[in-house]
N, C-alpha and C. Protein backbone atom coordinates (compact mmCIF):
# COMPACT_ATOMS: atom_id res chain seq x y z
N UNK A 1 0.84 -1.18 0.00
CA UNK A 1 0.00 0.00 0.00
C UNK A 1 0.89 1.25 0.00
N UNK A 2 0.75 2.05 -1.08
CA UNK A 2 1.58 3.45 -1.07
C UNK A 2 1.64 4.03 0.41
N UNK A 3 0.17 4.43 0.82
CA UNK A 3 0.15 5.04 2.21
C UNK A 3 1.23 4.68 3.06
N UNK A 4 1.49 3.23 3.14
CA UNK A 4 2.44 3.14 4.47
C UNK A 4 3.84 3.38 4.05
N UNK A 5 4.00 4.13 2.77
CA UNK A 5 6.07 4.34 2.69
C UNK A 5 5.36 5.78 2.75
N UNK A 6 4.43 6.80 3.01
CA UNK A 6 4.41 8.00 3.01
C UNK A 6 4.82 8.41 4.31
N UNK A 7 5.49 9.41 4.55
CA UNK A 7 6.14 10.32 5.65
C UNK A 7 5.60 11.82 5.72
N UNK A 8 5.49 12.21 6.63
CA UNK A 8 4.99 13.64 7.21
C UNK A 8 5.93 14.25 6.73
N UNK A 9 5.34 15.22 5.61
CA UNK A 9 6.62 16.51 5.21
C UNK A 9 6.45 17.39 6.37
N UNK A 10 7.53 18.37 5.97
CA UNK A 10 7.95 19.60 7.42
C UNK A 10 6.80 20.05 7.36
N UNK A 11 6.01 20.52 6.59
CA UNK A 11 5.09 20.99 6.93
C UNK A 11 4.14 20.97 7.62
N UNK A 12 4.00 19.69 7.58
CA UNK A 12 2.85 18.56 9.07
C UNK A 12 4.07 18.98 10.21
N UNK A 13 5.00 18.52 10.38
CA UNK A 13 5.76 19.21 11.78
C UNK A 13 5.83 19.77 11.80
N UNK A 14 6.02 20.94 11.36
CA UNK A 14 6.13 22.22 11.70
C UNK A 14 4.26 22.77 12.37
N UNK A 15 3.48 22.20 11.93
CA UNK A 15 2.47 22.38 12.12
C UNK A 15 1.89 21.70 13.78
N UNK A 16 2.53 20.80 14.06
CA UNK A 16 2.58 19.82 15.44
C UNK A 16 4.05 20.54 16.02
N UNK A 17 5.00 21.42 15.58
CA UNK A 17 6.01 21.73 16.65
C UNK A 17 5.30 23.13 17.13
N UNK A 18 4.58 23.93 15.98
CA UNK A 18 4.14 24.99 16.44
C UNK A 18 3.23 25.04 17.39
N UNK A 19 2.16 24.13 17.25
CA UNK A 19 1.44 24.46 18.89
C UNK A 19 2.24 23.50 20.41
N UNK A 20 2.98 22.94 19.99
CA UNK A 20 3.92 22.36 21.15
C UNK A 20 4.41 23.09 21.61
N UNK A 21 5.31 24.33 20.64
CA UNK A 21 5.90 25.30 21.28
C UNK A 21 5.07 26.36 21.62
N UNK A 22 3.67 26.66 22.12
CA UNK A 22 2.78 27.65 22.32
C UNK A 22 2.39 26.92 23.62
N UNK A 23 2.42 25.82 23.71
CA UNK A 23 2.18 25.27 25.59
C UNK A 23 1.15 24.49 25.02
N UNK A 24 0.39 24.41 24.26
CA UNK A 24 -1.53 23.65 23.92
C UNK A 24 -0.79 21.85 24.01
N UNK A 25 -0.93 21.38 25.21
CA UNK A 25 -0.48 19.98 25.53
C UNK A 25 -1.56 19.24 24.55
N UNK A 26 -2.69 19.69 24.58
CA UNK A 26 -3.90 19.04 24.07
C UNK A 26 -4.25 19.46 22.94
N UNK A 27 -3.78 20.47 22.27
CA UNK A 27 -3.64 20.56 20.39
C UNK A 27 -2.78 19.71 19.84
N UNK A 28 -1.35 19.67 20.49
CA UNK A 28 -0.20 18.76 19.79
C UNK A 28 -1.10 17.88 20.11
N UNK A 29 -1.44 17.20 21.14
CA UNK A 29 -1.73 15.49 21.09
C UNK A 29 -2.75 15.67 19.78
N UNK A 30 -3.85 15.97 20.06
CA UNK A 30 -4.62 15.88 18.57
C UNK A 30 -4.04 15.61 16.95
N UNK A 31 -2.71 17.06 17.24
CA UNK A 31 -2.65 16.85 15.98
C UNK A 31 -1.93 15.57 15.90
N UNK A 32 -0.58 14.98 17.13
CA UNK A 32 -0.13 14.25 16.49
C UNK A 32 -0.63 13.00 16.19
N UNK A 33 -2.12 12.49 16.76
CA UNK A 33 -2.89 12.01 16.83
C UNK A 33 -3.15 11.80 15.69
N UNK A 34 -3.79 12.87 14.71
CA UNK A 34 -4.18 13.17 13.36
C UNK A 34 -3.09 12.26 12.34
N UNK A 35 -1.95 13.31 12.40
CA UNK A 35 -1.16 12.85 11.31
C UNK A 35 -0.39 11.24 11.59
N UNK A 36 -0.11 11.06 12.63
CA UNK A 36 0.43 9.55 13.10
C UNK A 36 -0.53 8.50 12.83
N UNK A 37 -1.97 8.85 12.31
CA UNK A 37 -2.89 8.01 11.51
C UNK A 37 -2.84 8.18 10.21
N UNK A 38 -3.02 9.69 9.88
CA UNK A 38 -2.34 9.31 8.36
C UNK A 38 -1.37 9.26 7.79
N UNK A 39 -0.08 9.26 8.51
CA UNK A 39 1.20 8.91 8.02
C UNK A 39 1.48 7.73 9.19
N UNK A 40 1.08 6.49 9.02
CA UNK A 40 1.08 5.27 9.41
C UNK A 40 2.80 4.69 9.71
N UNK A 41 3.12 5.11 8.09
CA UNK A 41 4.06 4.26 8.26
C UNK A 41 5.46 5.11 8.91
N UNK A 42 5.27 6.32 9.23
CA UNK A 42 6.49 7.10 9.98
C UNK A 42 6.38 7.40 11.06
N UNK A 43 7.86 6.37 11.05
CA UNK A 43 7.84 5.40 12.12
C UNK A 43 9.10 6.84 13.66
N UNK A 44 9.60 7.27 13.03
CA UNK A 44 10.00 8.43 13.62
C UNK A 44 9.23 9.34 14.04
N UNK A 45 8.05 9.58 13.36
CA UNK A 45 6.85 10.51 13.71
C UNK A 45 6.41 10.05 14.86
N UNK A 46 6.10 8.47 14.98
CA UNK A 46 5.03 7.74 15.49
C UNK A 46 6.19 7.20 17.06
N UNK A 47 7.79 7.57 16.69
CA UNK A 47 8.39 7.72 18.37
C UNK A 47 7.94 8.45 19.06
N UNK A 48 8.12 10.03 18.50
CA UNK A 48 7.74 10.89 19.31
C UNK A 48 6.41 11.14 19.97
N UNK A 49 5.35 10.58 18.93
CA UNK A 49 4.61 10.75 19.26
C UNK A 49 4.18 9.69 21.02
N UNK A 50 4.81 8.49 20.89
CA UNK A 50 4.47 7.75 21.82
C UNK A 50 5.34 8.25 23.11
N UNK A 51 6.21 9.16 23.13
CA UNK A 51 7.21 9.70 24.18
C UNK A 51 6.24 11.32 24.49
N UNK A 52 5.85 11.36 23.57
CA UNK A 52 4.98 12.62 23.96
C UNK A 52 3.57 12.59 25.12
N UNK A 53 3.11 11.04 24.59
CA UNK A 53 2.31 10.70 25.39
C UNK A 53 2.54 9.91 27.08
N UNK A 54 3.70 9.42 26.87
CA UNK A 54 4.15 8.92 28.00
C UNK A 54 4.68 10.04 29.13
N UNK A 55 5.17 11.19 28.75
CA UNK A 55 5.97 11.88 29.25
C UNK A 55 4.75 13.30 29.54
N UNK A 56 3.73 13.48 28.92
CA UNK A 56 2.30 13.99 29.30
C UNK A 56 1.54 13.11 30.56
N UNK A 57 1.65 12.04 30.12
CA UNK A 57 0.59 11.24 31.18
C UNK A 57 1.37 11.18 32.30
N UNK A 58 3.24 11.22 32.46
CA UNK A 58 3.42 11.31 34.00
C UNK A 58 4.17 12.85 34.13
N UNK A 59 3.59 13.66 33.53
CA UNK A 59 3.84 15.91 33.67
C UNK A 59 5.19 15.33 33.75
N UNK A 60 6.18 15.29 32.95
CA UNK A 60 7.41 15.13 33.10
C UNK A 60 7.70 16.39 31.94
N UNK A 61 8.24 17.25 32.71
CA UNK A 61 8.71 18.71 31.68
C UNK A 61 9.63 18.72 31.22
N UNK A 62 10.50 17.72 31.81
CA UNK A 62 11.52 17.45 31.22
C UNK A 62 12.15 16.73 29.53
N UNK A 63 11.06 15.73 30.13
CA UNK A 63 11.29 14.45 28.69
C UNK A 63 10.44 15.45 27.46
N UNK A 64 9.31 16.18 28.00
CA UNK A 64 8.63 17.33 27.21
C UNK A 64 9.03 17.56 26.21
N UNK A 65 10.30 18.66 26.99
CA UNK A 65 10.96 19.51 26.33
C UNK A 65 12.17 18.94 25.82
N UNK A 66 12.50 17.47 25.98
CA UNK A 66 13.30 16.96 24.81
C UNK A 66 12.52 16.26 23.81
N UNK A 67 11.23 15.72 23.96
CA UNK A 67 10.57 15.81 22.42
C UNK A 67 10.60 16.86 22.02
N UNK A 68 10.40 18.00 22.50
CA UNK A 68 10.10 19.06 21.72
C UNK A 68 11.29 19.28 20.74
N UNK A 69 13.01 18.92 21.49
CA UNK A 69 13.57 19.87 20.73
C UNK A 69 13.94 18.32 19.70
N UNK A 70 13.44 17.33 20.25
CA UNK A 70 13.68 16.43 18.44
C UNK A 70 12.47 16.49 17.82
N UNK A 71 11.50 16.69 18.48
CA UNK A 71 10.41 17.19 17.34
C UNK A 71 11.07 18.30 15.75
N UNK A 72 11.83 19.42 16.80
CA UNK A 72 12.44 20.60 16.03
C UNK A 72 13.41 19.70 14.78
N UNK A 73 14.45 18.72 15.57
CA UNK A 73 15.42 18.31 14.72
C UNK A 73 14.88 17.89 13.92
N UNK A 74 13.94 17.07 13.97
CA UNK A 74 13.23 15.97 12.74
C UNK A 74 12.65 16.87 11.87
N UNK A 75 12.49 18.39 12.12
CA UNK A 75 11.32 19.44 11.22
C UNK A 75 12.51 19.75 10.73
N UNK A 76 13.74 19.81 10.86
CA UNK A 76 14.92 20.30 10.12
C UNK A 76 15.43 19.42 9.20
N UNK A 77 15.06 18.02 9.52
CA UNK A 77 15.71 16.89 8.45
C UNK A 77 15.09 16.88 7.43
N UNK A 78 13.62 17.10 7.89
CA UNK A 78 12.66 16.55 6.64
C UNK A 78 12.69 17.70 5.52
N UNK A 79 13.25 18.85 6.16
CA UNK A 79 13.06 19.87 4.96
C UNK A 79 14.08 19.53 4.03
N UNK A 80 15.39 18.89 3.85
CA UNK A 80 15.96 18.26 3.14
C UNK A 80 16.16 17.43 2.42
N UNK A 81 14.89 16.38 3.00
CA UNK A 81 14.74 14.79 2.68
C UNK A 81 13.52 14.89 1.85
N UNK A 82 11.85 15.46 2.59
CA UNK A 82 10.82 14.73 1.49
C UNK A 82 10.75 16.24 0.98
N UNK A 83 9.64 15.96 0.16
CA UNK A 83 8.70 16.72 -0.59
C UNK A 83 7.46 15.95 -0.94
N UNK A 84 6.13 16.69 -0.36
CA UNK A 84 4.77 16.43 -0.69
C UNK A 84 4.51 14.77 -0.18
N UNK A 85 5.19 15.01 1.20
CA UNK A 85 4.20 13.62 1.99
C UNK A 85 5.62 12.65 1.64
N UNK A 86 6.48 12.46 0.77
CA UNK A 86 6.55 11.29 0.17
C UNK A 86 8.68 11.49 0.03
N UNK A 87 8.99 10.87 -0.02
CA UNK A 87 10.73 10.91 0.03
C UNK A 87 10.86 11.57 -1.66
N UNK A 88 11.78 12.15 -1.29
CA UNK A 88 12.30 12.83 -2.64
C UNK A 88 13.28 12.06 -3.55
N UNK A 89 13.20 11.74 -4.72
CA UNK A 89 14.58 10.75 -5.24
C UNK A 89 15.80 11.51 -5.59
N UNK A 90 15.76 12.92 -5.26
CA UNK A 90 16.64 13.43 -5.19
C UNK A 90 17.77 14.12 -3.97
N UNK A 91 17.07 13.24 -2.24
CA UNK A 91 17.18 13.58 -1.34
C UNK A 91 18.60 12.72 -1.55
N UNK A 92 19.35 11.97 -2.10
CA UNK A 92 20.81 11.60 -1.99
C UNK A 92 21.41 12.25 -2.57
N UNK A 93 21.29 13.09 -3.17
CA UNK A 93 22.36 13.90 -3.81
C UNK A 93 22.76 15.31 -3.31
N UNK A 94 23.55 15.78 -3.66
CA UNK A 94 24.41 17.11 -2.85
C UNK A 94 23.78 18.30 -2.62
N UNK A 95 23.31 17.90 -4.34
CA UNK A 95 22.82 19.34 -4.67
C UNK A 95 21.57 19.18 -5.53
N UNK A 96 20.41 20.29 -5.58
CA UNK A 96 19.07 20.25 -6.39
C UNK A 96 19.89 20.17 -8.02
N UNK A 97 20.56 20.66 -8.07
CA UNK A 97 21.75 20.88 -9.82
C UNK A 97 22.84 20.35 -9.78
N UNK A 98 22.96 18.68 -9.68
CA UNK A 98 23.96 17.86 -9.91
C UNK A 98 24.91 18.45 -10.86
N UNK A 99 26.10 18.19 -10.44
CA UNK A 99 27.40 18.50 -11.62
C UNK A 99 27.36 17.40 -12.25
N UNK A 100 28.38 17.45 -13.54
CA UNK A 100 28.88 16.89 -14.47
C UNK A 100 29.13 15.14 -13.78
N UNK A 101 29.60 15.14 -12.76
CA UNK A 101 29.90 13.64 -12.32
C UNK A 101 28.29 12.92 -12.02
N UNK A 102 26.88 13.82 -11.23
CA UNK A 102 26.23 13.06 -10.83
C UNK A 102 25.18 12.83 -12.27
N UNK A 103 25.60 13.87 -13.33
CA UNK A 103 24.56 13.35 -14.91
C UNK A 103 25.03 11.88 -14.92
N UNK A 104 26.36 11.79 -15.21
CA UNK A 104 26.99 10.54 -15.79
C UNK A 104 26.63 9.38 -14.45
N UNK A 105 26.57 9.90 -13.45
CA UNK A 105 26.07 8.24 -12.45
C UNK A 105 24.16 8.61 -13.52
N UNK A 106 23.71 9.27 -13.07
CA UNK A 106 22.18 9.09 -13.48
C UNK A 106 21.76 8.17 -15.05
N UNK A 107 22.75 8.19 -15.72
CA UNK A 107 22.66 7.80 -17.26
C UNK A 107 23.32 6.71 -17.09
């Protein structure tokens, strides 16, 4: 099933780091609630999300605020890696405008 290789672009995190970082304990859970159903198969999404809930259910501000700040890291990876839900096939390479060496691997 396509659905389960799809991944939450930054934009879904960024959208779940922004009310995390506004204090709404009970918006993030929703949302991550939301998208950790429809992005099934991300499986990094779907850590945090279960450390978010563990670390809510015993007020630990601590473990909190270290999801929060890998919530942040993971909103920084993905802006590199997908585009539109889905991995980019160009997320291994250096650059969006391969040089002369990466035409000749592509051909």
């Amino acid at each position: 099933m396509i659905e389960d290789r799809m991944f939450a672009s930054h934009y879904v995190i960024n959208h779940i780091y922004i009310i995390f970082r506004k204090g709404d304990l009970e918006g993030t859970k929703e949302l991550f609630e939301k998208f950790t159903h429809r992005y099934s198969g991300d499986n990094e999404l779907a850590a945090l999300y279960e450390r978010f809930i563990k670390a809510s259910r015993e007020k630990n501000k601590e473990e909190l605020s270290e999801v929060k700040k890998d919530l942040k890291t993971l909103l920084n990876s993905r802006k590199f890696k997908e585009t539109s839900g889905g991995v980019s096939p160009t997320s291994g390479m250096k650059s969006r405008r391969p040089g002369i060496d990466s035409w000749i691997k592509l051909i």
